[in-house]
C-alpha atoms as a PDB file:
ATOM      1  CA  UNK A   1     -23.771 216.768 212.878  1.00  0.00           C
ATOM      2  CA  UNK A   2     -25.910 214.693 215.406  1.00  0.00           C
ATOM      3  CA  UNK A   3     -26.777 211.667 212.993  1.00  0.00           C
ATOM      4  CA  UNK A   4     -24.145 210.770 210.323  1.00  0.00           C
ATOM      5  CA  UNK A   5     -23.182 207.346 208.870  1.00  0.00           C
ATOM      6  CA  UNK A   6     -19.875 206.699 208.791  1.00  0.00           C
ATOM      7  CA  UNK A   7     -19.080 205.047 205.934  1.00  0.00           C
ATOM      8  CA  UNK A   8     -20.564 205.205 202.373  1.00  0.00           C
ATOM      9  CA  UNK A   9     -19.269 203.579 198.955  1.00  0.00           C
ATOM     10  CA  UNK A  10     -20.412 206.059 196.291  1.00  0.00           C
ATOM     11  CA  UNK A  11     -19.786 205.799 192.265  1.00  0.00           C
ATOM     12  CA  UNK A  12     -17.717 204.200 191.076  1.00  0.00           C
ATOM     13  CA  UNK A  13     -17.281 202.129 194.406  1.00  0.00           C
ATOM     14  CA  UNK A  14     -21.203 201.480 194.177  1.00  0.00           C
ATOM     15  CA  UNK A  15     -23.999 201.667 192.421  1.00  0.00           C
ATOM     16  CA  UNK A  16     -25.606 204.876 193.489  1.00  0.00           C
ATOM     17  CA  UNK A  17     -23.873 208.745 192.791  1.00  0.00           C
ATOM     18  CA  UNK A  18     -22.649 210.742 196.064  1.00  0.00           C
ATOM     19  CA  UNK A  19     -25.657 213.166 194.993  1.00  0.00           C
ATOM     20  CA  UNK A  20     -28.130 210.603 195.138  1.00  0.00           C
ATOM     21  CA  UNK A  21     -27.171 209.098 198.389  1.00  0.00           C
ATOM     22  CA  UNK A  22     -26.799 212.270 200.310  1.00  0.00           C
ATOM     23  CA  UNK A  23     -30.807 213.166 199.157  1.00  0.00           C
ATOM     24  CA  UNK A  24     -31.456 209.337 200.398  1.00  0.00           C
ATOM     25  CA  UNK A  25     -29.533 209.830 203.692  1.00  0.00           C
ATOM     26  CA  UNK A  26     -31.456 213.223 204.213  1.00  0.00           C
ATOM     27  CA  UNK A  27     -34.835 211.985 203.862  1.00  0.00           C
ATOM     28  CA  UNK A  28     -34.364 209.294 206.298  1.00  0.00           C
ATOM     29  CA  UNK A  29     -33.003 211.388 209.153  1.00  0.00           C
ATOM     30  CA  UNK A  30     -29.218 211.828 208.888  1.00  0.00           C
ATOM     31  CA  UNK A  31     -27.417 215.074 208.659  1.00  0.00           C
ATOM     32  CA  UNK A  32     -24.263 213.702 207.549  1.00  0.00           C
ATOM     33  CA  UNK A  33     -22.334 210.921 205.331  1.00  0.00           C
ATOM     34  CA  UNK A  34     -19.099 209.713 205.287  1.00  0.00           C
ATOM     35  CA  UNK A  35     -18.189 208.486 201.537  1.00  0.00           C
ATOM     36  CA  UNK A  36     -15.187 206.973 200.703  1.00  0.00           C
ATOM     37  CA  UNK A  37     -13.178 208.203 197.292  1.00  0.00           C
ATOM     38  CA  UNK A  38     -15.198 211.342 196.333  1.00  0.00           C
ATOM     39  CA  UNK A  39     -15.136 214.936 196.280  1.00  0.00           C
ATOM     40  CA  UNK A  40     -18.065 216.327 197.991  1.00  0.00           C
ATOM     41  CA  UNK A  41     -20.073 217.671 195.198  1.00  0.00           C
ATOM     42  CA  UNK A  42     -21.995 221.200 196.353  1.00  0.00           C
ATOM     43  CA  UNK A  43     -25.350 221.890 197.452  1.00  0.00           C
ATOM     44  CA  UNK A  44     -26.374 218.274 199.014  1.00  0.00           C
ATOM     45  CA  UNK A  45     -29.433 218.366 201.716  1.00  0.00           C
ATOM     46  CA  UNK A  46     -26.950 216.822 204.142  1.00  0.00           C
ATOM     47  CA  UNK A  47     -22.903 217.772 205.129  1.00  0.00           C
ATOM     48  CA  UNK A  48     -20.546 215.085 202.606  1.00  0.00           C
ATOM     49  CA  UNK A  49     -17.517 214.193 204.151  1.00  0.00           C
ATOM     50  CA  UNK A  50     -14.641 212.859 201.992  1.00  0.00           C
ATOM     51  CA  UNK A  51     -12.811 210.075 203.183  1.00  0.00           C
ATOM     52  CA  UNK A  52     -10.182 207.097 203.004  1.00  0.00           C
ATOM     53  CA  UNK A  53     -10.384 203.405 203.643  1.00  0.00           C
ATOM     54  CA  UNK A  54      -6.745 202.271 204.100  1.00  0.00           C
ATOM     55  CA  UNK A  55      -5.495 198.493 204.510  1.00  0.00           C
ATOM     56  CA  UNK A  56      -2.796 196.550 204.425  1.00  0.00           C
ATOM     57  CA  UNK A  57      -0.646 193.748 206.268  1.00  0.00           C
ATOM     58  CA  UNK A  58       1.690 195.902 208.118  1.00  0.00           C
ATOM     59  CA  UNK A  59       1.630 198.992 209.557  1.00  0.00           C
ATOM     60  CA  UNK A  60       3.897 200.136 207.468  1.00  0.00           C
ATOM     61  CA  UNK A  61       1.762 199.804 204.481  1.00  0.00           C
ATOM     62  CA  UNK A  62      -1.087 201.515 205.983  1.00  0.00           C
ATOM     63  CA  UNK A  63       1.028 204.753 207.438  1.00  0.00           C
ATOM     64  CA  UNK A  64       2.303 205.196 204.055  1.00  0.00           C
ATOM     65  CA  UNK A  65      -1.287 205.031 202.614  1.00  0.00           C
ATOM     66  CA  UNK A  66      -2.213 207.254 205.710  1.00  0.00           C
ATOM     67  CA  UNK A  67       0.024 210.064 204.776  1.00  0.00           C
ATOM     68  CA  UNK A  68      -0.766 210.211 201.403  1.00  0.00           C
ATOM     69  CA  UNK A  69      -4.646 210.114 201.432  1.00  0.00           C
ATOM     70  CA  UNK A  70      -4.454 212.927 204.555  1.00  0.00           C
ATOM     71  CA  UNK A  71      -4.397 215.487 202.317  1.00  0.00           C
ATOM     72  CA  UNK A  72      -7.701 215.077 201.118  1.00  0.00           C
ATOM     73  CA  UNK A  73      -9.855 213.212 202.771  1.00  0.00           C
ATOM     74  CA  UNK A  74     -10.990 214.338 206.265  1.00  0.00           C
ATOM     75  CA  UNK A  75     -11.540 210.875 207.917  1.00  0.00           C
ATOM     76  CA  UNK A  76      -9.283 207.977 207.540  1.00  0.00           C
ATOM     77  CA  UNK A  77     -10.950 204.736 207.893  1.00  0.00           C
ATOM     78  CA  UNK A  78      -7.779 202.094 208.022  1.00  0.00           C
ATOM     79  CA  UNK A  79      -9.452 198.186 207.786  1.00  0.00           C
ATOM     80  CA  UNK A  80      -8.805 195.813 210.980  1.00  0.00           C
ATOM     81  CA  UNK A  81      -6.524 192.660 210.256  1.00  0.00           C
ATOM     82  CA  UNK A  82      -4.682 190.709 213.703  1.00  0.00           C
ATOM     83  CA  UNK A  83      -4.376 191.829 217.017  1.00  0.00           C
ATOM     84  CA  UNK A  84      -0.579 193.244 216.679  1.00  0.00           C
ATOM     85  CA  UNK A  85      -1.956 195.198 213.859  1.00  0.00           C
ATOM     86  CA  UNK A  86      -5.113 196.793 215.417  1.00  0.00           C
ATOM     87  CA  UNK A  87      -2.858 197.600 218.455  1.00  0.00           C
ATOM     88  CA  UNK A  88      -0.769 199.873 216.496  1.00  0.00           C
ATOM     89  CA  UNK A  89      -3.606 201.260 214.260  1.00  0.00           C
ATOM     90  CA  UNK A  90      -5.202 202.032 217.360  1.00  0.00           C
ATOM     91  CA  UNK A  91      -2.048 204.208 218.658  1.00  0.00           C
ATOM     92  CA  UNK A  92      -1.838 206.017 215.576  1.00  0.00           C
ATOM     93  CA  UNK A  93      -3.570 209.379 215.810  1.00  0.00           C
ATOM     94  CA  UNK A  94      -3.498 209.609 211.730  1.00  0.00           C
ATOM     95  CA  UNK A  95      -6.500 207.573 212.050  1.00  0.00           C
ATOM     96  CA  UNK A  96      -9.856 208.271 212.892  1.00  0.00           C
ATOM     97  CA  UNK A  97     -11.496 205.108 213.026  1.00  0.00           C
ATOM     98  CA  UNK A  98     -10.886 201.363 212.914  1.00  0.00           C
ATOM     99  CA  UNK A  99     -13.379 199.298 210.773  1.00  0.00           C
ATOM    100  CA  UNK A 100     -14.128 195.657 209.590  1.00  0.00           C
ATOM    101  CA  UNK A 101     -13.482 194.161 212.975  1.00  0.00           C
ATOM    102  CA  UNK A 102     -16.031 191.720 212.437  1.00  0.00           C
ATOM    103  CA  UNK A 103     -14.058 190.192 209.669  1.00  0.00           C
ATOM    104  CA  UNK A 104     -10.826 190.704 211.452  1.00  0.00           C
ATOM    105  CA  UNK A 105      -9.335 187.113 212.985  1.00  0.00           C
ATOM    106  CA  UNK A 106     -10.982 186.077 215.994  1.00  0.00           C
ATOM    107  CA  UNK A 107      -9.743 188.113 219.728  1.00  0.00           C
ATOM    108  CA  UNK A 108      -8.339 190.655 216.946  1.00  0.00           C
ATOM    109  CA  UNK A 109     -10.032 193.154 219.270  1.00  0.00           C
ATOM    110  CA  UNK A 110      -8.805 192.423 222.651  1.00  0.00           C
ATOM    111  CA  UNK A 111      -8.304 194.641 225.733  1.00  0.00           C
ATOM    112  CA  UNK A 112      -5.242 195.853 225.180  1.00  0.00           C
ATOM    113  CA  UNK A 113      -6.607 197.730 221.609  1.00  0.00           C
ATOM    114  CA  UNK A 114      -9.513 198.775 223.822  1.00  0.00           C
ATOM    115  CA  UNK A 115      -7.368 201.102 225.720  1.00  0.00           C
ATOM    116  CA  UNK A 116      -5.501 202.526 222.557  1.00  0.00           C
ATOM    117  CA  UNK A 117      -8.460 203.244 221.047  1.00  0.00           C
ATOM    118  CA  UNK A 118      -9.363 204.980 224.159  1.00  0.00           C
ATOM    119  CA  UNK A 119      -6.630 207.015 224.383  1.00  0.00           C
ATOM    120  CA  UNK A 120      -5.785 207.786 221.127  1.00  0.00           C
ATOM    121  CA  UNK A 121      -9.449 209.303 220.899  1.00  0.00           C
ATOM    122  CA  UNK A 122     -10.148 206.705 217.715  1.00  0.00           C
ATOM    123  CA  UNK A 123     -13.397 205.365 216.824  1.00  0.00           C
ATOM    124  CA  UNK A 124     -14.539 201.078 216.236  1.00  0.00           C
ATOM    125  CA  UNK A 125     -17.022 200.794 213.388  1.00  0.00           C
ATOM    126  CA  UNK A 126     -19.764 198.978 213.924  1.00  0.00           C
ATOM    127  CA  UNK A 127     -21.029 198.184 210.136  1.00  0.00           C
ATOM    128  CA  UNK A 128     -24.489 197.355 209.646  1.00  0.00           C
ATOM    129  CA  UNK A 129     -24.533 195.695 206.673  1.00  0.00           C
ATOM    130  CA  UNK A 130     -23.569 192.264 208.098  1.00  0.00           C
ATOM    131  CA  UNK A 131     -26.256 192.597 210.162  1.00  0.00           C
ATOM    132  CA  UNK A 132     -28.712 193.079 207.245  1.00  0.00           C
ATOM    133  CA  UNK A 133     -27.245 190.657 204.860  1.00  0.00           C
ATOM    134  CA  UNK A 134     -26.148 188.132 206.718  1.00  0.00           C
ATOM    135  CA  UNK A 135     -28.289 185.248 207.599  1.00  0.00           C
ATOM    136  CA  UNK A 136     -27.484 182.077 210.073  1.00  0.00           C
ATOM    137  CA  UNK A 137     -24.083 181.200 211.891  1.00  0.00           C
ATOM    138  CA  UNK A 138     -22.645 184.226 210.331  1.00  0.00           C
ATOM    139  CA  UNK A 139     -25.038 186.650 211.277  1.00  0.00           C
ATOM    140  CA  UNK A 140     -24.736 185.367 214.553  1.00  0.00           C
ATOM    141  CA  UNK A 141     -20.933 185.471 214.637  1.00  0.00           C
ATOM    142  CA  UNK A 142     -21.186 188.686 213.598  1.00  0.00           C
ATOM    143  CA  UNK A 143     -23.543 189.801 216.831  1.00  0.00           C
ATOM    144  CA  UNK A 144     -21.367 188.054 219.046  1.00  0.00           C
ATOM    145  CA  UNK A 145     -18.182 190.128 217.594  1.00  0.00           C
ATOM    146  CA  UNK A 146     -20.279 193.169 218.119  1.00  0.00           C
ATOM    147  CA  UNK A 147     -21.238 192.119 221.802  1.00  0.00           C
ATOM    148  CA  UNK A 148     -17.794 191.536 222.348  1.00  0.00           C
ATOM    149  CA  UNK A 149     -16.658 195.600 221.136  1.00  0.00           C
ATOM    150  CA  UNK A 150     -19.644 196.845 223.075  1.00  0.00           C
ATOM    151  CA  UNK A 151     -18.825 194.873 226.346  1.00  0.00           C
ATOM    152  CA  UNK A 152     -15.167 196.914 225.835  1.00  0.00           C
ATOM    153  CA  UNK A 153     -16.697 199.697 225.286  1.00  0.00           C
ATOM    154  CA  UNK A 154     -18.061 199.947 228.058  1.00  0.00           C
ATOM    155  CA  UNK A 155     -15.304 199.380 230.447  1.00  0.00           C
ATOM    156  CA  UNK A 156     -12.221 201.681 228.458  1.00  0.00           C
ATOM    157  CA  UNK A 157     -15.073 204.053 227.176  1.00  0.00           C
ATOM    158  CA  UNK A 158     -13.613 204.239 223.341  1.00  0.00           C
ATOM    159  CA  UNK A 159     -15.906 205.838 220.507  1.00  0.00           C
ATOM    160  CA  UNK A 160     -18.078 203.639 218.655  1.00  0.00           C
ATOM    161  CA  UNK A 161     -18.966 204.643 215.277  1.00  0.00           C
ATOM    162  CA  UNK A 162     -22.358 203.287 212.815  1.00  0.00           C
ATOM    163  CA  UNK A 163     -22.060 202.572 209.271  1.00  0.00           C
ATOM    164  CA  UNK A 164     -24.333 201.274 207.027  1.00  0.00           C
ATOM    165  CA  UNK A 165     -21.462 200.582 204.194  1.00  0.00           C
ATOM    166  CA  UNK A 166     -23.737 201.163 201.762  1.00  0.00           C
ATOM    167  CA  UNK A 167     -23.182 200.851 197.821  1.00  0.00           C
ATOM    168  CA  UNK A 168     -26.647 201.823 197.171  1.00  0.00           C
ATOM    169  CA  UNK A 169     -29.681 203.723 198.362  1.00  0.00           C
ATOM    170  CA  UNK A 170     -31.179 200.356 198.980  1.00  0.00           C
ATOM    171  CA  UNK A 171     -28.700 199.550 201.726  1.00  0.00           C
ATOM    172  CA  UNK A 172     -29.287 202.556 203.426  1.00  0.00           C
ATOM    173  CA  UNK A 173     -31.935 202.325 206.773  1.00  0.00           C
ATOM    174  CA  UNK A 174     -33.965 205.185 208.665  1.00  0.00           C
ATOM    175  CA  UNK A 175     -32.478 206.516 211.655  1.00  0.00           C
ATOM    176  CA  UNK A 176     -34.909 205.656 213.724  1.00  0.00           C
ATOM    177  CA  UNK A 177     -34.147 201.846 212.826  1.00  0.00           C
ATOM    178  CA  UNK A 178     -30.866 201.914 213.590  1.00  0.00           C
ATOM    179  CA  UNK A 179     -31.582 201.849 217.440  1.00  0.00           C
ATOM    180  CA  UNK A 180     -33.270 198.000 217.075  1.00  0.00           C
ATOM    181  CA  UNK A 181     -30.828 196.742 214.722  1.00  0.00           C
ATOM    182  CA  UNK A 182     -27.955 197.707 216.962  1.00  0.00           C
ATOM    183  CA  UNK A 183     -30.484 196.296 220.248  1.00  0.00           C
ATOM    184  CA  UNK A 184     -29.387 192.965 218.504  1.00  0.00           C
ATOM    185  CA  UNK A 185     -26.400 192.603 220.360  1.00  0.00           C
ATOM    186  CA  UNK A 186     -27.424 194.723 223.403  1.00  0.00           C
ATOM    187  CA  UNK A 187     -26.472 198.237 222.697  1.00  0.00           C
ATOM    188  CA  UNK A 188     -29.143 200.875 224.312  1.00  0.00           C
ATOM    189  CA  UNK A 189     -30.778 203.513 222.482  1.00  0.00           C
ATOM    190  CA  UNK A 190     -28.107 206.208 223.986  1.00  0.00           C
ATOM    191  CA  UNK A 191     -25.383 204.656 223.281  1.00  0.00           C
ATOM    192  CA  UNK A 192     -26.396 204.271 219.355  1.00  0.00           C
ATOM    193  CA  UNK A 193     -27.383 208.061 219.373  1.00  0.00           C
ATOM    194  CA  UNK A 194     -24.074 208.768 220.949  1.00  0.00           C
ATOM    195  CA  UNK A 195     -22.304 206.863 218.421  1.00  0.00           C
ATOM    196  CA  UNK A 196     -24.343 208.258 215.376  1.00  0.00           C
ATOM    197  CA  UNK A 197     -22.932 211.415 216.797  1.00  0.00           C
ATOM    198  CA  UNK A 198     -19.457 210.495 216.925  1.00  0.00           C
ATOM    199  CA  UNK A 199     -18.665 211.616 212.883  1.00  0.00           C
ATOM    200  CA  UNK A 200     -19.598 214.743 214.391  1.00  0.00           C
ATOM    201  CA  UNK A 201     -17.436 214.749 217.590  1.00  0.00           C
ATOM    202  CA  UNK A 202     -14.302 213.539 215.732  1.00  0.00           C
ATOM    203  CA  UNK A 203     -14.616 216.656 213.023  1.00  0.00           C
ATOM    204  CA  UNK A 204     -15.929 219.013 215.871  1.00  0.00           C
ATOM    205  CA  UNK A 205     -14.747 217.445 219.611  1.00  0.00           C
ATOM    206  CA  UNK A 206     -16.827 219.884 221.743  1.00  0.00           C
ATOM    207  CA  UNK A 207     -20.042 219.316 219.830  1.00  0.00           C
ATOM    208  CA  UNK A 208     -23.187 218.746 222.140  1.00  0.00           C
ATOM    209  CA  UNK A 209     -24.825 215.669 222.363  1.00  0.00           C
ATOM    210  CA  UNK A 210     -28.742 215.251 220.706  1.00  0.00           C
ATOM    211  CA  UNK A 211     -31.284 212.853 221.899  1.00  0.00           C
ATOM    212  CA  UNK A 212     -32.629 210.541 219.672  1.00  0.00           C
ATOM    213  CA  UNK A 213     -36.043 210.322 220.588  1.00  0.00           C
END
C-alpha cells in the first residue's frame, strides 16, 4: 500500500458502513484504510485494515487495553494525553502509532518523545479533520501543533502518519488534496507521500516508496 489513511470510524462508530467507505476511499486514490472496530468485510476495491484506538490515563490502562485488542486488530492506535504518558507510549513497541496530539496538553510532544518514537519505529498521526472543521484560533492552534511535530520530525526522523478520521464518506478528501492541506503548516509534497505510505511500511517495513505525482 502506497496511499492509505490511517484512521477510519466505520458503523457503528460513524455514519457510513466499512463497505461503503472502502468504495469512497478507492475512487479517490487510496489503496488502503485503517478502520477502527471492524472486521474487514471481503471483496472491497481497496486493502481494510482492522484496528484499535486505545486510551487511558496511565500506561497501565492502555498496556492492558494493548494486549487484549492485539489479537485482532493489526494496528494499535493508543490516544496522546501528557508528556510522561506519550514518553512511555512512545517506548512501547505494542503500538504502532500515537494519535490526537493536537488535543494532547500543550509541549505534550516534546523532544524527548521525538526520539522514542524514533526508535521504537512508531508513527505520530497527523489527523486532518481539525484541519477541515476547525475554523479560527483553533484551527490555527491546531497548525501550529502540527508545525511543531513536523519541525521534530525532521530532526529525530520518526514516521508521520495521515488520517482523515472520518465518520463518513463526506469527511473523506482526494489524495491529491491531501498534499495542500498538509502545505498548511509547511510539510512538502514528499514528505506527505512518504507518510501516506507509512500504513504500508509499518505492515510491510521493506516496502518501496511511490511518488505522488
Amino acid at each position: 500500500m502506497n496511499f492509505a489513511d490511517a484512521c477510519m470510524h466505520p458503523y457503528p462508530h460513524g455514519d457510513s458502513s466499512v463497505r461503503r467507505l472502502a468504495h469512497e476511499a478507492a475512487a479517490r486514490g487510496y489503496d488502503g484504510i485503517v478502520c477502527v472496530g471492524i472486521s474487514p468485510p471481503p471483496d472491497t476495491p481497496v486493502r481494510v485494515i482492522p484496528a484499535a484506538v486505545v486510551a487511558g490515563k496511565t500506561f497501565k490502562d492502555i498496556s492492558v487495553q494493548v494486549r487484549r485488542e492485539s489479537r485482532s486488530a493489526d494496528l494499535i492506535l493508543a490516544c496522546a494525553g501528557d508528556a510522561g504518558l506519550n514518553r512511555a507510549l512512545l517506548s512501547y513497541r505494542g503500538i504502532h502509532i500515537l494519535k490526537g496530539v493536537h488535543a494532547a496538553p500543550r509541549r505534550a510532544f516534546d523532544h524527548i518523545c521525538a526520539r522514542n518514537a524514533a526508535d521504537s519505529e512508531i508513527a505520530v498521526d497527523i489527523s486532518l479533520q481539525p484541519l477541515i472543521g476547525s475554523r479560527g484560533a483553533a484551527r490555527q492552534k491546531v497548525l501550529q501543533c502540527y508545525a511543531d511535530i513536523l519541525r521534530l520530525q525532521r530532526r529525530y526522523g520518526f514516521r508521520l502518519a495521515i488520517s482523515s478520521d472520518a465518520r463518513s464518506v463526506l469527511d473523506l478528501r482526494h489524495v491529491r488534496v491531501i498534499p495542500h492541506l498538509c502545505g498548511l503548516f509547511g510539510m512538502e509534497p514528499a514528505e506527505t507521500t512518504a507518510a501516506l505510505g507509512t500504513v504500508g511500511r509499518l505492515l510491510h517495513p521493506d516496502m518501496p516508496v511511490e511518488v505522488l505525482e
